[in-house]
N, C-alpha and C. Protein backbone atom coordinates (compact mmCIF):
# COMPACT_ATOMS: atom_id res chain seq x y z
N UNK A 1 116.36 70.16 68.11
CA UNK A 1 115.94 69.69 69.42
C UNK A 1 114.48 70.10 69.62
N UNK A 2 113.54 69.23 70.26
CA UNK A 2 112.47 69.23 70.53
C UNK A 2 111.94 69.48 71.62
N UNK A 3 111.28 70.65 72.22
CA UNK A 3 110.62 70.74 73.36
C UNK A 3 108.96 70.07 73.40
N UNK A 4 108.95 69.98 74.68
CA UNK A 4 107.79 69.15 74.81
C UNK A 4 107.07 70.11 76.42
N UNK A 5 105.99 71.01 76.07
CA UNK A 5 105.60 71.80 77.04
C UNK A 5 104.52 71.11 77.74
N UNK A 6 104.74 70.47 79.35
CA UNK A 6 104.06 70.02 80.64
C UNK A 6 103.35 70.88 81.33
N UNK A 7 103.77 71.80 81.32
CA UNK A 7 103.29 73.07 82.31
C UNK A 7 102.01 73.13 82.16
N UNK A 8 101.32 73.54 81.59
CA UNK A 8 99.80 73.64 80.82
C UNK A 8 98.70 72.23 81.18
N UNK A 9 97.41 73.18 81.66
CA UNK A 9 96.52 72.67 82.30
C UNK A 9 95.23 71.26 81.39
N UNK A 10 95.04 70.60 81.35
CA UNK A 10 93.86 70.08 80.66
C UNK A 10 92.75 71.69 80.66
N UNK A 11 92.11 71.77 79.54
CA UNK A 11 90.67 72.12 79.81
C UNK A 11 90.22 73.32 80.96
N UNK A 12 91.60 73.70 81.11
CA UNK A 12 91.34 74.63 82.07
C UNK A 12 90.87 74.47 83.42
N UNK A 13 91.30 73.69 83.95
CA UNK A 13 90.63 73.61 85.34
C UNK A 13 91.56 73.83 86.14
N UNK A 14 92.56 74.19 86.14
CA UNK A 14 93.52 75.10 87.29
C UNK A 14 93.36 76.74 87.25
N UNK A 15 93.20 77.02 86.12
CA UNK A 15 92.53 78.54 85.83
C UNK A 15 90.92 78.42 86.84
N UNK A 16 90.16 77.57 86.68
CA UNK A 16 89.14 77.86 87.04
C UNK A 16 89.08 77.55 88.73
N UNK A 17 90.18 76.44 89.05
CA UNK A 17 90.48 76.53 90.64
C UNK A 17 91.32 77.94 91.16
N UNK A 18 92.39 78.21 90.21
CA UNK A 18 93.14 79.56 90.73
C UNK A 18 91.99 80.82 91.06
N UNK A 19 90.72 81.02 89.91
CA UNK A 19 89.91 81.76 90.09
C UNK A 19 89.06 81.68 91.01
N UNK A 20 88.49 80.57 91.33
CA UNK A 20 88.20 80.26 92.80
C UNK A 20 88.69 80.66 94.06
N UNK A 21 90.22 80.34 93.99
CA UNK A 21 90.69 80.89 94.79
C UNK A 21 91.10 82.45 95.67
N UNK A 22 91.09 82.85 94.30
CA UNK A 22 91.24 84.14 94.50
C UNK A 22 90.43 84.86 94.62
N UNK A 23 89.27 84.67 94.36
CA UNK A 23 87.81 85.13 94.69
C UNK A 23 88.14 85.08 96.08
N UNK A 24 87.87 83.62 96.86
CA UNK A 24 87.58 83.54 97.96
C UNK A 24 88.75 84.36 99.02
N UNK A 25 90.06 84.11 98.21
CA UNK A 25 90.60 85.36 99.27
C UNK A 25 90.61 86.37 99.12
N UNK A 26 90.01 87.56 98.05
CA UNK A 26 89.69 88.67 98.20
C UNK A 26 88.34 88.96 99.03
N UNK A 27 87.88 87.58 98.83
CA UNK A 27 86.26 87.59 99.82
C UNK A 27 86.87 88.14 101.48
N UNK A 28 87.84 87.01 101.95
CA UNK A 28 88.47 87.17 103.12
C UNK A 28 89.32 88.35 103.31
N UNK A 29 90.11 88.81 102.74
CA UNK A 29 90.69 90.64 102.60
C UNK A 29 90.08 91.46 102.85
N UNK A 30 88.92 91.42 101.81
CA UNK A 30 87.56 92.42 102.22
C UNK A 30 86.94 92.51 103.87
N UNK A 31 86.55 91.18 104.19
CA UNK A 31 86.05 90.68 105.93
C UNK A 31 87.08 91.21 106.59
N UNK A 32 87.97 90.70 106.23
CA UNK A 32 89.48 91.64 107.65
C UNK A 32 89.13 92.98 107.97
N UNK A 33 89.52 93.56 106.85
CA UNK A 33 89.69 95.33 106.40
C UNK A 33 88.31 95.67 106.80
N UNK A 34 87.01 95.00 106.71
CA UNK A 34 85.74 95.97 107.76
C UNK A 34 86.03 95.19 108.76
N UNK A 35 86.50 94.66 109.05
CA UNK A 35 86.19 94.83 110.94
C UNK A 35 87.25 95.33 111.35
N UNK A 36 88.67 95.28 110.81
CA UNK A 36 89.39 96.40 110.81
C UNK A 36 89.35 97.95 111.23
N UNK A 37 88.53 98.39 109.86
CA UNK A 37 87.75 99.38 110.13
C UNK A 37 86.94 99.74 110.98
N UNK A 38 86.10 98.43 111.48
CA UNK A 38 84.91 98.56 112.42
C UNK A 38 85.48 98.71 113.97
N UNK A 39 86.27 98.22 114.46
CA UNK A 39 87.09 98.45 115.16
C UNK A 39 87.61 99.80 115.29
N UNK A 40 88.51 100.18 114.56
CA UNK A 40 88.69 101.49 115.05
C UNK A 40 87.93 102.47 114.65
N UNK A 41 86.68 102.37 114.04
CA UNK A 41 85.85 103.29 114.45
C UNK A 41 85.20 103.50 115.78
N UNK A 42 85.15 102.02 116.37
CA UNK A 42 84.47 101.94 117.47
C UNK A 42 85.36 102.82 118.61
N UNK A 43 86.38 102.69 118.17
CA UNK A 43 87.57 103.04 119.18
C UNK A 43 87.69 104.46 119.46
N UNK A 44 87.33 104.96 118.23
CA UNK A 44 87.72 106.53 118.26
C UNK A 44 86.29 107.11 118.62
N UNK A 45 85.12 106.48 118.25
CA UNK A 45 84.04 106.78 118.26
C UNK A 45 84.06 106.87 120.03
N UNK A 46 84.38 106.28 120.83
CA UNK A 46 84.67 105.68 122.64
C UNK A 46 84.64 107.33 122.98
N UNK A 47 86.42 107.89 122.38
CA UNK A 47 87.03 108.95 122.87
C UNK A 47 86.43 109.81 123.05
N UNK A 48 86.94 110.83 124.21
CA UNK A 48 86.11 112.83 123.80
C UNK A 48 86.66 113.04 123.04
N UNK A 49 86.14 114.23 122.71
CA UNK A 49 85.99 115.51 121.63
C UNK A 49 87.72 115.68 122.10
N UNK A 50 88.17 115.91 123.52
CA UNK A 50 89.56 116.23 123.92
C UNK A 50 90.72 115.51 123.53
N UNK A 51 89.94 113.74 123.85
CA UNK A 51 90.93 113.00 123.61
C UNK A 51 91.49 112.82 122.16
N UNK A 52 90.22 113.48 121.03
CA UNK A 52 90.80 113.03 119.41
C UNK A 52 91.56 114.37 119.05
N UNK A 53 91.41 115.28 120.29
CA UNK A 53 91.84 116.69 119.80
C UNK A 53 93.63 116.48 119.91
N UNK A 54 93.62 115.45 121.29
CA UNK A 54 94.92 115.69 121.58
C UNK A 54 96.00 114.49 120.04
N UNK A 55 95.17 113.65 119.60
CA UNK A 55 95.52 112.64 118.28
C UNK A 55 95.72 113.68 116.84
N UNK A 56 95.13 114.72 117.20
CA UNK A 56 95.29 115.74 115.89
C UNK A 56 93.74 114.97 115.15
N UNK A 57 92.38 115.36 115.57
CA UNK A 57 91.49 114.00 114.79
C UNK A 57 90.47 115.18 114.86
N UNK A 58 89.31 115.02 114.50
CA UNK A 58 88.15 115.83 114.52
C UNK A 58 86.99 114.41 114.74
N UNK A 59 86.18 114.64 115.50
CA UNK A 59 84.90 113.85 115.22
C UNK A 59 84.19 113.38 114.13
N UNK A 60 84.51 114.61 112.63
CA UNK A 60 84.14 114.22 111.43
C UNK A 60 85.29 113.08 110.85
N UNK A 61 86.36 113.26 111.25
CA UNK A 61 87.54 112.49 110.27
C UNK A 61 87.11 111.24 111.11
N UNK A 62 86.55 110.35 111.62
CA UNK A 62 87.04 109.04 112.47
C UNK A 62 86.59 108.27 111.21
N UNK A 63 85.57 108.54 110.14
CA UNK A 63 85.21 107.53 109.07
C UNK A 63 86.54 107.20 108.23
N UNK A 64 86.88 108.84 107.84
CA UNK A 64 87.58 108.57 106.58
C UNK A 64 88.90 107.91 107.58
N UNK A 65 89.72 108.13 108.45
CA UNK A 65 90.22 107.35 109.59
C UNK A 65 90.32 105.78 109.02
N UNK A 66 89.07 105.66 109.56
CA UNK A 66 88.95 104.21 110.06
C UNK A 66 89.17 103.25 108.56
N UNK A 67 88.97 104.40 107.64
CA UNK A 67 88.51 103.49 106.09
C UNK A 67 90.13 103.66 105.35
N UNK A 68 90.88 103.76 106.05
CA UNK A 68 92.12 104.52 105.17
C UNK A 68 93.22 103.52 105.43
N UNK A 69 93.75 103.10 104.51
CA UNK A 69 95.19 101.99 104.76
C UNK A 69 96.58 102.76 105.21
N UNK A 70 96.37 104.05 105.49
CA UNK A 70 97.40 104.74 105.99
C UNK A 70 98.41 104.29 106.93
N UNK A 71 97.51 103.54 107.85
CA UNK A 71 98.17 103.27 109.42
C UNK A 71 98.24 101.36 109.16
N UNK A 72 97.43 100.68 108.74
CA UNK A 72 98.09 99.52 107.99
C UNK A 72 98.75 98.93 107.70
C-alpha cells in the first residue's frame, strides 16, 4: 500500500507565513507585558511609603514588582 503525503508546504511558504506570525505575536506579548508593567509601576509608584508597607513592598521592590509574572 501506498501513501501519498499532502500535508507539506510548496517551497516553504507556510513556514515563512507561520514565522511571520509568530514574530508579530511575540511583538504583541512583549507591548502587553510593558504596559502591564508600566501600569503597575505607576500604581505603586502613586502609594506612601505606609501604604506599600502595609502590601509587605519596599519603595526599592516596585521595579522588580512590576517586571515579575508572579501575580499574572
Amino acid at each position: 500500500m501506498a501513501a501519498f503525503d499532502t500535508t507539506r508546504t510548496t517551497y516553504g511558504t507556510a513556514t515563512f507565513v507561520n514565522r511571520a506570525y509568530v514574530f508579530l505575536a511575540d511583538l504583541v506579548a512583549d507591548i502587553i507585558a510593558w504596559n502591564d508593567a508600566r501600569v503597575t509601576r505607576n500604581a505603586l509608584m502613586d502609594l506612601t511609603d505606609r501604604e506599600l508597607a502595609d502590601i509587605g513592598l519596599e519603595r526599592g521592590a516596585i521595579d522588580d514588582v512590576a517586571r515579575s509574572n508572579f501575580i499574572r
